[in-house]
PDB file of N, CA and C in Angstrom:
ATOM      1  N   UNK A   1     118.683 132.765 102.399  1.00  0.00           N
ATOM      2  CA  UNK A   1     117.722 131.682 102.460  1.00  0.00           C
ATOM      3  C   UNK A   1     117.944 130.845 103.726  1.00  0.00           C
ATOM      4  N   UNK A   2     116.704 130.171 104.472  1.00  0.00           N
ATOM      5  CA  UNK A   2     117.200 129.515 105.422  1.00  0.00           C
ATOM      6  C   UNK A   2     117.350 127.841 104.699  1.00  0.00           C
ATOM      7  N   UNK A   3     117.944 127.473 106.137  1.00  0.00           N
ATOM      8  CA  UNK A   3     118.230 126.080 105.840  1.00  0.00           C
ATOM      9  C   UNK A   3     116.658 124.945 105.821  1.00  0.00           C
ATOM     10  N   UNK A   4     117.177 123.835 105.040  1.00  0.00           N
ATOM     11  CA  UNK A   4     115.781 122.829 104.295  1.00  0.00           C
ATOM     12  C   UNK A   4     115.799 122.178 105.888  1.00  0.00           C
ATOM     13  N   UNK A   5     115.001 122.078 106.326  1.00  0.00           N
ATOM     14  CA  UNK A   5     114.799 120.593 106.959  1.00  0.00           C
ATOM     15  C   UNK A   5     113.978 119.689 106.256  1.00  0.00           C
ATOM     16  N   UNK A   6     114.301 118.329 107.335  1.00  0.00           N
ATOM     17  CA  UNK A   6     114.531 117.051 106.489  1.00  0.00           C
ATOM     18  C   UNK A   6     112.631 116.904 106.863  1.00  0.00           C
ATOM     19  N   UNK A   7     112.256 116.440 105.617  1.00  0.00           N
ATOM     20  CA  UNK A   7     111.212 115.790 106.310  1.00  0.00           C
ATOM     21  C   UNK A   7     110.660 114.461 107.150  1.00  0.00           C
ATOM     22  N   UNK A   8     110.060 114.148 108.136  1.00  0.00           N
ATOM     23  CA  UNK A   8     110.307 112.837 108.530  1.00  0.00           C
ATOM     24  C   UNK A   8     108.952 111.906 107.677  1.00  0.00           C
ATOM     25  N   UNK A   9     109.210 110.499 107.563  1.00  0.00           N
ATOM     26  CA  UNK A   9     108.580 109.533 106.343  1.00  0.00           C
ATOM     27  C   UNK A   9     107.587 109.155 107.542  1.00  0.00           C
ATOM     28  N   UNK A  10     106.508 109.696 106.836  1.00  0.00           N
ATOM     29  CA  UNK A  10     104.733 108.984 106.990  1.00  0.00           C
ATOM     30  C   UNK A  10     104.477 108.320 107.393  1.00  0.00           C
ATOM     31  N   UNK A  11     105.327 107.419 106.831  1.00  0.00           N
ATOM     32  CA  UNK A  11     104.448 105.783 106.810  1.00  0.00           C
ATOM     33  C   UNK A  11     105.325 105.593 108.362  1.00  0.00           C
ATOM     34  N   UNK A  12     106.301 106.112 108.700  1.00  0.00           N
ATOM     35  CA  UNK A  12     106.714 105.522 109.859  1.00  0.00           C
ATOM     36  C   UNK A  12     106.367 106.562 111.146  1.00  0.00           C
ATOM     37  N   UNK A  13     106.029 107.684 110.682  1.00  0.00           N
ATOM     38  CA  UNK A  13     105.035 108.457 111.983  1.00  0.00           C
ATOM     39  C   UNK A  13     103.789 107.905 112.219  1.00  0.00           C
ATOM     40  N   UNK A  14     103.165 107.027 111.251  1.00  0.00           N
ATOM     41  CA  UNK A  14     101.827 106.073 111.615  1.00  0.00           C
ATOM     42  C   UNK A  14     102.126 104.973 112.318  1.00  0.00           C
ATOM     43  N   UNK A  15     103.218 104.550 112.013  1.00  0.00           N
ATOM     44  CA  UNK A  15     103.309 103.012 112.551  1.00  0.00           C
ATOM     45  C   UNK A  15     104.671 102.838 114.242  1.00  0.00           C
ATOM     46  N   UNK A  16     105.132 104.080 114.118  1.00  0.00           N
ATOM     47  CA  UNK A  16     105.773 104.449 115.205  1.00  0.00           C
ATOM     48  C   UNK A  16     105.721 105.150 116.207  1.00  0.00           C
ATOM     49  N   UNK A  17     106.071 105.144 117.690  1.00  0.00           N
ATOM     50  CA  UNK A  17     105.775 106.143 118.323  1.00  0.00           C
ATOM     51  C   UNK A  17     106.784 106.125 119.386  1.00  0.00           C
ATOM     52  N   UNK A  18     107.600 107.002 119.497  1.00  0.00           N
ATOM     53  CA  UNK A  18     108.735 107.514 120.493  1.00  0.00           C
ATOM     54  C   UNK A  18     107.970 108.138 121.985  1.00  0.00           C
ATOM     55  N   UNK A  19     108.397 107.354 122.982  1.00  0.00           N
ATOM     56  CA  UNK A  19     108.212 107.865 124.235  1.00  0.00           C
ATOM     57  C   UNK A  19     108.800 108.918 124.599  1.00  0.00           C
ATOM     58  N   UNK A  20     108.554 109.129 126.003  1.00  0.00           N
ATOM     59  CA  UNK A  20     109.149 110.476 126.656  1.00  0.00           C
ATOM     60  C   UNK A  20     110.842 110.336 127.055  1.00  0.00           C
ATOM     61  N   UNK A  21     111.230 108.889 127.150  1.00  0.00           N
ATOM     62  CA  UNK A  21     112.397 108.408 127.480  1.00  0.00           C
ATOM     63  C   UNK A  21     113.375 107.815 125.830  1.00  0.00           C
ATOM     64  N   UNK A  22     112.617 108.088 125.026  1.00  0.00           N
ATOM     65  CA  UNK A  22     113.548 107.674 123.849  1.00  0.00           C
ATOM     66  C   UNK A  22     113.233 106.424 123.136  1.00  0.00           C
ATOM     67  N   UNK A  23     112.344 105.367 123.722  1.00  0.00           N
ATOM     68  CA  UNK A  23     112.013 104.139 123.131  1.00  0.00           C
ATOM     69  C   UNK A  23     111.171 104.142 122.200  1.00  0.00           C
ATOM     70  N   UNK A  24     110.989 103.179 121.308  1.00  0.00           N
ATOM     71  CA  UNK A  24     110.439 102.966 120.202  1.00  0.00           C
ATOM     72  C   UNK A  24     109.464 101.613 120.080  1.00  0.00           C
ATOM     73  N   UNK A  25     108.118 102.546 120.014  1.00  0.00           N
ATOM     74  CA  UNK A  25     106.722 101.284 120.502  1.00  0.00           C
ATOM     75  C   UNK A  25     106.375 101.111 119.583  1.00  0.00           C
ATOM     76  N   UNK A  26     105.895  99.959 119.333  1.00  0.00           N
ATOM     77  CA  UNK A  26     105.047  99.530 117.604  1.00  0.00           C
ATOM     78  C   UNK A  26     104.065  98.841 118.384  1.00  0.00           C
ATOM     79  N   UNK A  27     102.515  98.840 117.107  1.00  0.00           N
ATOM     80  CA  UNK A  27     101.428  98.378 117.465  1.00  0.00           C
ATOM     81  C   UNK A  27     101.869  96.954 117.602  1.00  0.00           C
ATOM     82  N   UNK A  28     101.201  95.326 117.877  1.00  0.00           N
ATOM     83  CA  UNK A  28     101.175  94.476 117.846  1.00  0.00           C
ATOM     84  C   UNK A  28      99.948  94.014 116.256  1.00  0.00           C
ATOM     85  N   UNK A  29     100.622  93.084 115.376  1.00  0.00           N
ATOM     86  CA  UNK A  29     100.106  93.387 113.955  1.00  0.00           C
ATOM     87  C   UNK A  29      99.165  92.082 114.552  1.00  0.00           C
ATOM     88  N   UNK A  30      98.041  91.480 114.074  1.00  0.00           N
ATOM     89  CA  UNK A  30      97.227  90.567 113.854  1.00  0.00           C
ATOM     90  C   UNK A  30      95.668  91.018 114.825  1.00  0.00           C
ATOM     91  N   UNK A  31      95.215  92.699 114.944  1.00  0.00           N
ATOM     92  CA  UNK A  31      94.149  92.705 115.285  1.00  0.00           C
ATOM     93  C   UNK A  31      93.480  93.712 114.378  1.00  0.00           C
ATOM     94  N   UNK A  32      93.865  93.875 112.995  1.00  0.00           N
ATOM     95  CA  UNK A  32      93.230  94.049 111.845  1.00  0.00           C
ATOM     96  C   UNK A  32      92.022  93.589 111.727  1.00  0.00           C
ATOM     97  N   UNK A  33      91.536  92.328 111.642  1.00  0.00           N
ATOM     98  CA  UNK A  33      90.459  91.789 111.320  1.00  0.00           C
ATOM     99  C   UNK A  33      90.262  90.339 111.769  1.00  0.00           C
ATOM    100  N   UNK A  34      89.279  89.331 111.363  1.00  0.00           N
ATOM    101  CA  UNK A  34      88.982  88.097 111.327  1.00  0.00           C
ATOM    102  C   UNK A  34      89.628  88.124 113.273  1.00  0.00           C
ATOM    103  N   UNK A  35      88.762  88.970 114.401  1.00  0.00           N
ATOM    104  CA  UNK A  35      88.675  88.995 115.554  1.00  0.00           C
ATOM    105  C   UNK A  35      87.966  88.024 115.639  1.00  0.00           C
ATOM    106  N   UNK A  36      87.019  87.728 115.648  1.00  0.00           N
ATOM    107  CA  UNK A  36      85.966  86.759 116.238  1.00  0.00           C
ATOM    108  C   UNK A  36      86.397  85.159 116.700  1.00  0.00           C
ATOM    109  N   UNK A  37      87.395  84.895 115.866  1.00  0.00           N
ATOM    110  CA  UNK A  37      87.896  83.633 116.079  1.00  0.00           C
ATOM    111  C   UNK A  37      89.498  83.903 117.195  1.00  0.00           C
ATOM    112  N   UNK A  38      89.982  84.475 117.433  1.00  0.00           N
ATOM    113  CA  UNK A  38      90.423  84.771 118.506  1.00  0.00           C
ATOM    114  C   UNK A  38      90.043  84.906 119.942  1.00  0.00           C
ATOM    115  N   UNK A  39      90.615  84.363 120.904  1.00  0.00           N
ATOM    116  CA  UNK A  39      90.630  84.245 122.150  1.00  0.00           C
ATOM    117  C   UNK A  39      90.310  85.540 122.575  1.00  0.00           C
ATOM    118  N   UNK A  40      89.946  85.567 123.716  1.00  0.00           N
ATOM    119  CA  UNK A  40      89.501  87.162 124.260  1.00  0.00           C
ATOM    120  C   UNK A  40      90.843  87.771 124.974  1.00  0.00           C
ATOM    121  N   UNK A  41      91.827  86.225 125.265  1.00  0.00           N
ATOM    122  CA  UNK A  41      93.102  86.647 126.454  1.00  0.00           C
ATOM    123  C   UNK A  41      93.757  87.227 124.751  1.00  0.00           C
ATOM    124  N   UNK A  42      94.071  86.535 123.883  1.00  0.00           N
ATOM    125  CA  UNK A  42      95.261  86.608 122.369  1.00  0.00           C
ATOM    126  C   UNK A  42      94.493  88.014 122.271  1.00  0.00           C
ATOM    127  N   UNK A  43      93.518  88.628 122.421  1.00  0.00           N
ATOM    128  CA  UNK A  43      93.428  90.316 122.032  1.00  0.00           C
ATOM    129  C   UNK A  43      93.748  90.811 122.893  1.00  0.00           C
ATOM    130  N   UNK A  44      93.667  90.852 123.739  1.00  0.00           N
ATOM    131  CA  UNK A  44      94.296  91.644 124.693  1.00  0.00           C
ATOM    132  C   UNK A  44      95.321  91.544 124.652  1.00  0.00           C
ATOM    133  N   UNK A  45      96.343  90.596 124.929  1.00  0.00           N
ATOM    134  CA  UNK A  45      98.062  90.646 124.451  1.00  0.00           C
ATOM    135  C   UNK A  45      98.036  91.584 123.616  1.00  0.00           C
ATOM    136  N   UNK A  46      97.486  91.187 122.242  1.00  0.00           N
ATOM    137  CA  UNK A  46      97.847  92.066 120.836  1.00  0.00           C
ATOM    138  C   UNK A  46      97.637  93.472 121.338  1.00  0.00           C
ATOM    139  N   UNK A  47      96.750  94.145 122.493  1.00  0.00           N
ATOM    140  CA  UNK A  47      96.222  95.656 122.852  1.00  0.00           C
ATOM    141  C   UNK A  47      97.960  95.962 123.345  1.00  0.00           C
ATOM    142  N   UNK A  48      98.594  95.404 123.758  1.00  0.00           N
ATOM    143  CA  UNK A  48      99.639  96.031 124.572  1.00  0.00           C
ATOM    144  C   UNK A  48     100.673  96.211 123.277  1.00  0.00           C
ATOM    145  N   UNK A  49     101.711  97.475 123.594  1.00  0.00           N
ATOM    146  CA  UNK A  49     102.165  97.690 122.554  1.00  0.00           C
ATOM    147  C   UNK A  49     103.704  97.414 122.626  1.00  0.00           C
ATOM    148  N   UNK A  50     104.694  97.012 121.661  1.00  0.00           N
ATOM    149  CA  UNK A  50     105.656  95.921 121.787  1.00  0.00           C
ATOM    150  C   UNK A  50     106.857  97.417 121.505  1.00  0.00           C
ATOM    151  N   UNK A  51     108.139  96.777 122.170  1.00  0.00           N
ATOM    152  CA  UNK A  51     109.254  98.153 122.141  1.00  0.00           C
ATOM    153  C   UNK A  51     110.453  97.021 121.194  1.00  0.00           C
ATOM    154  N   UNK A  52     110.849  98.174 119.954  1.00  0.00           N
ATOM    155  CA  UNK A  52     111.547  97.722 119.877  1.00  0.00           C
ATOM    156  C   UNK A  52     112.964  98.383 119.870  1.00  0.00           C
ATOM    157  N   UNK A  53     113.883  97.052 120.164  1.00  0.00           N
ATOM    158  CA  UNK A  53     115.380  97.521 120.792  1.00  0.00           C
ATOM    159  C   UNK A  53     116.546  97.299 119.617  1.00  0.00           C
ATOM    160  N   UNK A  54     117.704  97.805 119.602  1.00  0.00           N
ATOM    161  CA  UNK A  54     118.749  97.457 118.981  1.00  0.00           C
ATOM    162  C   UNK A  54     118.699  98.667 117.900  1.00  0.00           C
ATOM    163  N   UNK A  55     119.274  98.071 117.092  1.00  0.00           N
ATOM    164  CA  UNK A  55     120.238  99.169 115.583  1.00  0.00           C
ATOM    165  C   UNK A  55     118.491  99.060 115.151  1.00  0.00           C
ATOM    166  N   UNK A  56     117.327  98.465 114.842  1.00  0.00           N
ATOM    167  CA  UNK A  56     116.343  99.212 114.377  1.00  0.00           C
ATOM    168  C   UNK A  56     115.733 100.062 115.028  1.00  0.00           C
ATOM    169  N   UNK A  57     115.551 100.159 116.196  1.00  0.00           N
ATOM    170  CA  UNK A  57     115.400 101.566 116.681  1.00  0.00           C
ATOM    171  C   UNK A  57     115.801 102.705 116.645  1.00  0.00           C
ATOM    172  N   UNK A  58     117.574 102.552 116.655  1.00  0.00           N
ATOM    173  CA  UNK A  58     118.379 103.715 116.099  1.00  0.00           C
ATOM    174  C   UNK A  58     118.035 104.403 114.780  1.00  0.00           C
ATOM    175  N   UNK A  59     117.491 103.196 113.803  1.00  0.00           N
ATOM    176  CA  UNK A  59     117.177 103.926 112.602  1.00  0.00           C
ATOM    177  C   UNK A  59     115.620 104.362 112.924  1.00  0.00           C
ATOM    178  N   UNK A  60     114.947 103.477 113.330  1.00  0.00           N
ATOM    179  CA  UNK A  60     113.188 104.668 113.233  1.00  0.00           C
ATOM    180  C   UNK A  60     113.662 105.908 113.864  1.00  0.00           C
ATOM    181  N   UNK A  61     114.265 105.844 115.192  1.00  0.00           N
ATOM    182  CA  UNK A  61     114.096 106.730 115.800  1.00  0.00           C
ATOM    183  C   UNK A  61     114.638 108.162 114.532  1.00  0.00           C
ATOM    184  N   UNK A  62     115.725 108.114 114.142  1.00  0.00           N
ATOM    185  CA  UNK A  62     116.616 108.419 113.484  1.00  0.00           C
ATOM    186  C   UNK A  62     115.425 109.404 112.095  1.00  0.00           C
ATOM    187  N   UNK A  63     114.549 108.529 111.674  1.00  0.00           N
ATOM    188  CA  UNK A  63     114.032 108.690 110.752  1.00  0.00           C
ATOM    189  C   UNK A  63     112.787 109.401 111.082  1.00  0.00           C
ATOM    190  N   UNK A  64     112.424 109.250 112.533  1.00  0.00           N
ATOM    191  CA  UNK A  64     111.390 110.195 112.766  1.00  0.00           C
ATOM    192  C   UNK A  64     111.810 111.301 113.400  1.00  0.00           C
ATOM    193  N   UNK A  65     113.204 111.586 113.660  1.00  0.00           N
ATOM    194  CA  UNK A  65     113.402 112.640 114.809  1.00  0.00           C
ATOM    195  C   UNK A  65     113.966 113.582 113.639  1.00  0.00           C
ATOM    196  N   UNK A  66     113.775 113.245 112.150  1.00  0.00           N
ATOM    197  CA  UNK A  66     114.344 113.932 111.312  1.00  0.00           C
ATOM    198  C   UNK A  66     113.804 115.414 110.551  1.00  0.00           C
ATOM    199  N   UNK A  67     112.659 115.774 111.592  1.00  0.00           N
ATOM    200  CA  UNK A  67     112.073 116.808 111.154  1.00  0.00           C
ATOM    201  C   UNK A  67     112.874 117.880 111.441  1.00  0.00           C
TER     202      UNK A  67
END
């Protein structure tokens, strides 16, 4: 029999995304809805996408590279 691999968790292949260099980008959360009352500059910030650093990256990364 061969060996199981691990599967990697869903919810964090949607909400995560590993670059070509190893970093770990997350969307910016508050452009869901109720846009209209927002600034045109505050959406655009929210368009750019935020990296995050330290021991939680080690674990997304960790958890998505687990396929």
């Amino acid at each position: 029999m061969g060996k199981n691999k691990m599967k990697s968790k869903k919810a964090a292949t949607k909400r995560f995304k590993i670059t070509g260099s190893g970093r770990v980008m997350h969307k910016q959360t508050g452009q869901g809805h109720l846009l209209s009352k927002k600034s045109r500059r505050r959406k655009r910030r929210l368009s750019v996408q935020g990296e995050i650093k330290g021991r939680p990256a080690r674990t997304i990364r960790d958890t998505l590279l687990s396929e």
